[in-house]
C-alpha atoms as a PDB file:
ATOM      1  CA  UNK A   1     227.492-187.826-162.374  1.00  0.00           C
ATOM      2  CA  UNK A   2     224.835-189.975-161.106  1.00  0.00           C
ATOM      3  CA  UNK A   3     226.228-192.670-163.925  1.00  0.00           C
ATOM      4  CA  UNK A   4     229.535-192.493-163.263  1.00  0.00           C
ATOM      5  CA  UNK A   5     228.831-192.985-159.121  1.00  0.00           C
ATOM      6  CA  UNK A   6     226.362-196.047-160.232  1.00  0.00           C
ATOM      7  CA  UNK A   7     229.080-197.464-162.260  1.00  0.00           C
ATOM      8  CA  UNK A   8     231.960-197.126-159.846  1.00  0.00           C
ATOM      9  CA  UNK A   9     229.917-198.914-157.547  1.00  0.00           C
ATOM     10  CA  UNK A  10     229.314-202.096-160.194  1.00  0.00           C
ATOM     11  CA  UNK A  11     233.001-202.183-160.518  1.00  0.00           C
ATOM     12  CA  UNK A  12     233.621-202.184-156.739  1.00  0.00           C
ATOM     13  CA  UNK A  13     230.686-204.789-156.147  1.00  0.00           C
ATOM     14  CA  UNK A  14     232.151-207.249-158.421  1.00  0.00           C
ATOM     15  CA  UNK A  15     236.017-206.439-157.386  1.00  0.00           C
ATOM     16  CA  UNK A  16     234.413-207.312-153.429  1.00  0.00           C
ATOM     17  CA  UNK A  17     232.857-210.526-154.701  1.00  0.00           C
ATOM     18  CA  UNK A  18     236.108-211.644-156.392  1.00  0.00           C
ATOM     19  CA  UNK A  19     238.337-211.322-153.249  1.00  0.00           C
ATOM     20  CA  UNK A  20     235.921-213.369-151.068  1.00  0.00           C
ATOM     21  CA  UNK A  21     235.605-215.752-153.280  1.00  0.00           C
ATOM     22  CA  UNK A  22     239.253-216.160-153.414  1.00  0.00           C
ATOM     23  CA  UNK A  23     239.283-216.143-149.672  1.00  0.00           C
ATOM     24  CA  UNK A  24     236.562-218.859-149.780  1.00  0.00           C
ATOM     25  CA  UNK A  25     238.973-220.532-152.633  1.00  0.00           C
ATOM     26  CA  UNK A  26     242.124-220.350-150.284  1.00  0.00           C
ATOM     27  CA  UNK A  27     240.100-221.404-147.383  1.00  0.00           C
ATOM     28  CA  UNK A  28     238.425-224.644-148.798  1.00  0.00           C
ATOM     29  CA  UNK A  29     241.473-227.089-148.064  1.00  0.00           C
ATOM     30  CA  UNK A  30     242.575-225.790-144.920  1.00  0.00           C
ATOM     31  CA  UNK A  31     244.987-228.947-143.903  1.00  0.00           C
ATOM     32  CA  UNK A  32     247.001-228.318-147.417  1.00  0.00           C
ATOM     33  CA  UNK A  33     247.150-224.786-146.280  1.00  0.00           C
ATOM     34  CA  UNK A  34     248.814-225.532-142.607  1.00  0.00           C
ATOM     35  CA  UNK A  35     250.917-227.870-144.693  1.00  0.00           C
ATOM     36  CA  UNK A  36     252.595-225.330-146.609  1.00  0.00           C
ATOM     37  CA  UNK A  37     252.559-222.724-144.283  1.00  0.00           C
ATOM     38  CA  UNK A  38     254.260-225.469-141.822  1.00  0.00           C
ATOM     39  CA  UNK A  39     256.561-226.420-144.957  1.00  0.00           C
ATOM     40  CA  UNK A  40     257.594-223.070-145.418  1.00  0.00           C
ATOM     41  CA  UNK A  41     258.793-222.373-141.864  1.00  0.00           C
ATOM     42  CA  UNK A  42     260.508-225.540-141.667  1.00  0.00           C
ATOM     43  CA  UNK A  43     262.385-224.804-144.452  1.00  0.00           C
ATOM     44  CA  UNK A  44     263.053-221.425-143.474  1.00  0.00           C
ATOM     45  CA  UNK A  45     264.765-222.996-140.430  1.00  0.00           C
ATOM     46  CA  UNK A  46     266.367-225.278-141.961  1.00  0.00           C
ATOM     47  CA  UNK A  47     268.194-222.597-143.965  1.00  0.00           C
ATOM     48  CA  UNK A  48     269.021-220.322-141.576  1.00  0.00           C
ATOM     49  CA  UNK A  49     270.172-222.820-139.171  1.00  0.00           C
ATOM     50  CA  UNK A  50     272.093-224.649-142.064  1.00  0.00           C
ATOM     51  CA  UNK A  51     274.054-221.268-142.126  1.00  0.00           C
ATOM     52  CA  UNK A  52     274.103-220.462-138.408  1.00  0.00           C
ATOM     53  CA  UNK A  53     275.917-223.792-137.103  1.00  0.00           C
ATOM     54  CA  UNK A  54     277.473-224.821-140.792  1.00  0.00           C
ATOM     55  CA  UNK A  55     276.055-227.702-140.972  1.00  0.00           C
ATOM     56  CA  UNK A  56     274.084-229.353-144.123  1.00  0.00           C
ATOM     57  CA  UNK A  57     270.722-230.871-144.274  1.00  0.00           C
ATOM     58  CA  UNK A  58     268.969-234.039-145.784  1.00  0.00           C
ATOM     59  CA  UNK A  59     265.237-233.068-146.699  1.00  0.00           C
ATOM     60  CA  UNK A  60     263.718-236.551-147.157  1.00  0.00           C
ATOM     61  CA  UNK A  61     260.224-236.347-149.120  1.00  0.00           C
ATOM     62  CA  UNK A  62     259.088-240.136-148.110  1.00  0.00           C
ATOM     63  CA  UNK A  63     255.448-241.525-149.183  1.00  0.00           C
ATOM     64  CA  UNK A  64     253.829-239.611-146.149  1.00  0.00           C
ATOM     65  CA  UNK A  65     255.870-237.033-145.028  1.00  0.00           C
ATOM     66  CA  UNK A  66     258.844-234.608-145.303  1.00  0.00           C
ATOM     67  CA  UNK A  67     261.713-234.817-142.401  1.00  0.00           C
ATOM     68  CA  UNK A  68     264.700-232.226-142.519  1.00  0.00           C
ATOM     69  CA  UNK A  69     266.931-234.111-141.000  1.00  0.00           C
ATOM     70  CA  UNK A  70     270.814-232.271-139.869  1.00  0.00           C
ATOM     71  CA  UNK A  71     273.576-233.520-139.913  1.00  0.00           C
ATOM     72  CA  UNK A  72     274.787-231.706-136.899  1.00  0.00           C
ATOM     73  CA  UNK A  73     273.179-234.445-134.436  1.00  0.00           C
ATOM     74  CA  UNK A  74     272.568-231.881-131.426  1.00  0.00           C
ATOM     75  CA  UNK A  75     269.630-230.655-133.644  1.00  0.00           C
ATOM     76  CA  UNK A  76     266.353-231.603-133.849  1.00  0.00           C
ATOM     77  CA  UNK A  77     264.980-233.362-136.785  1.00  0.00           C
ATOM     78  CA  UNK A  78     261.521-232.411-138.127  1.00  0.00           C
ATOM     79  CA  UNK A  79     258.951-234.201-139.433  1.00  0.00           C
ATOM     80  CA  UNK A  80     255.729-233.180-141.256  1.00  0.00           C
ATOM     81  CA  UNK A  81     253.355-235.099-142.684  1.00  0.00           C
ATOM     82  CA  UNK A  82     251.525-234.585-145.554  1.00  0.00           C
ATOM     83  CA  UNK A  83     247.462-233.672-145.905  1.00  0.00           C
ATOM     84  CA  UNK A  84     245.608-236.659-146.552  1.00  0.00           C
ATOM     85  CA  UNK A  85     244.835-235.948-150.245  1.00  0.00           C
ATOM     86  CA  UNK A  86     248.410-235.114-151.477  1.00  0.00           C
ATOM     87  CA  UNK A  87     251.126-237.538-152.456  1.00  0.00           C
ATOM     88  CA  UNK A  88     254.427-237.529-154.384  1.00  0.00           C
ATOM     89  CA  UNK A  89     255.044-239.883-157.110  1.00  0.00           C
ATOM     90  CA  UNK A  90     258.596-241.236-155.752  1.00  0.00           C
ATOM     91  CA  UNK A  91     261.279-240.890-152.805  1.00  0.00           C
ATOM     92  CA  UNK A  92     263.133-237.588-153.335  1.00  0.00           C
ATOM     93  CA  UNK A  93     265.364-236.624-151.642  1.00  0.00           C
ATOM     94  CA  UNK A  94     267.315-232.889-151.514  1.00  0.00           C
ATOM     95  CA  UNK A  95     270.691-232.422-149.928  1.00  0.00           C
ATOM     96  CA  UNK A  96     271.523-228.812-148.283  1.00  0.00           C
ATOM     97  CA  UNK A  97     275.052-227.632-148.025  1.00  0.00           C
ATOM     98  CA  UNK A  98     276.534-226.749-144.670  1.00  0.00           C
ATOM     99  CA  UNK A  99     275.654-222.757-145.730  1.00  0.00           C
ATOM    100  CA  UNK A 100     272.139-222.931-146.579  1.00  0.00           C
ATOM    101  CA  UNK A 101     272.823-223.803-150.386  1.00  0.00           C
ATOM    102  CA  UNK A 102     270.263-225.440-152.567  1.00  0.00           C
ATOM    103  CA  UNK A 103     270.561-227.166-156.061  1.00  0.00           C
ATOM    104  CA  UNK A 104     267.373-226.532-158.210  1.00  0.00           C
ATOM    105  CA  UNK A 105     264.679-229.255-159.008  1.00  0.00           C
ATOM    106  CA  UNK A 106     260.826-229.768-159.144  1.00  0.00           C
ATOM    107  CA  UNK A 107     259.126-231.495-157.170  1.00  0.00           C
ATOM    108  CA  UNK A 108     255.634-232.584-158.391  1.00  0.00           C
ATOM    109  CA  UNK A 109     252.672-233.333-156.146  1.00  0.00           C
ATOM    110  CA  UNK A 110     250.014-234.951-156.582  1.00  0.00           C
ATOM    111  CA  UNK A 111     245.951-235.678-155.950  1.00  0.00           C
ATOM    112  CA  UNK A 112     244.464-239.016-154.573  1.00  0.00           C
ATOM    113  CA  UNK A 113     242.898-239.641-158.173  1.00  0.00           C
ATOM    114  CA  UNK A 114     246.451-239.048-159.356  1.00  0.00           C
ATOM    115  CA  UNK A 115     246.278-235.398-160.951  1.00  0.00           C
ATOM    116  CA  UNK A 116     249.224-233.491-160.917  1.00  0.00           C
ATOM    117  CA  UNK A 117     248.753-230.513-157.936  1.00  0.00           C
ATOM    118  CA  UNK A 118     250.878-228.505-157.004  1.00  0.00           C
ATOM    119  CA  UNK A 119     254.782-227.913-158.502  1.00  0.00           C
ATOM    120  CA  UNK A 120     257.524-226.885-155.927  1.00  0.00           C
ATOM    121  CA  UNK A 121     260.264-225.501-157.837  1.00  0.00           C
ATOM    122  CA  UNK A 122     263.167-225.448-155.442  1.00  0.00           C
ATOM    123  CA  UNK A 123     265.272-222.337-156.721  1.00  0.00           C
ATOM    124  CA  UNK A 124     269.274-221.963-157.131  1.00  0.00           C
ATOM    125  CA  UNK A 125     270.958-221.022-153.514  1.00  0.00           C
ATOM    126  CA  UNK A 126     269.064-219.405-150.967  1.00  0.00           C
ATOM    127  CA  UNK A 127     265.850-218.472-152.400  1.00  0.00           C
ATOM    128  CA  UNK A 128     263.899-221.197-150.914  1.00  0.00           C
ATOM    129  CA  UNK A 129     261.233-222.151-153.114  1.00  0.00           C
ATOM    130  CA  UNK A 130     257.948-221.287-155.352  1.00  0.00           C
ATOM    131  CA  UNK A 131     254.576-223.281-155.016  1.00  0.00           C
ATOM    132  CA  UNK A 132     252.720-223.256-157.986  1.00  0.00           C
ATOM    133  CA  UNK A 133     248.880-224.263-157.983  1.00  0.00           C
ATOM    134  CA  UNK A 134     248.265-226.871-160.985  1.00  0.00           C
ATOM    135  CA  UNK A 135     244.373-227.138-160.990  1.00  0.00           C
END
């Protein structure tokens, strides 16, 4: 019994230690991670609002920043500009229908030192989008 206790409490100890050092992990760029976060709620908007008034979008990725910009001129066009240590290889740019629909495509990201990132894969319709984590 005494094993078994000892040995549940390895397996916790090292289960602990992994999800801080994820935390630590998550935590060590903390301007990419208000990027995204930001980047997600813009887009979130810009969906939803896209449906709400019926009226598409332009999302503009330029060499140092993203703007969602509507076409319905009485809203506000948003701006966000990218972490120092991220850049995209080209212009791209992503048109949104007038309700909230997407066309699918990949955007890659990239380092200073010119290693690929971080993947956005911009899904079909509404779904938004999935980051993936290259290094």
């Amino acid at each position: 019994m005494i094993e078994l206790i000892v040995y549940l409490g390895i397996v916790i100890s090292v289960l602990l230690l992994n999800l801080a050092l994820i935390k630590v992990v998550n935590l060590s760029n903390p301007a990419e991670n208000a990027f995204w976060d930001s980047m997600a709620d813009c887009w979130n908007e810009m969906t939803v609002k896209s449906q709400i008034y019926h009226t598409s979008y332009r999302v503009e990725l330029n060499s140092d920043r993203v703007v969602f910009v509507p076409k319905n001129r009485q809203l506000k066009v948003k701006s966000l500009r990218y972490p120092r240590d991220l850049q995209i290889a080209q212009y791209v740019q992503i048109n949104v229908a007038d309700d909230g629909f997407v066309s699918p495509r990949t955007i890659h990201w990239y380092s200073k030192d010119g290693r690929e990132k971080y993947q956005q894969k911009i899904q079909l319709g509404w779904s938004g989008y999935r980051l993936k984590k290259m290094e």
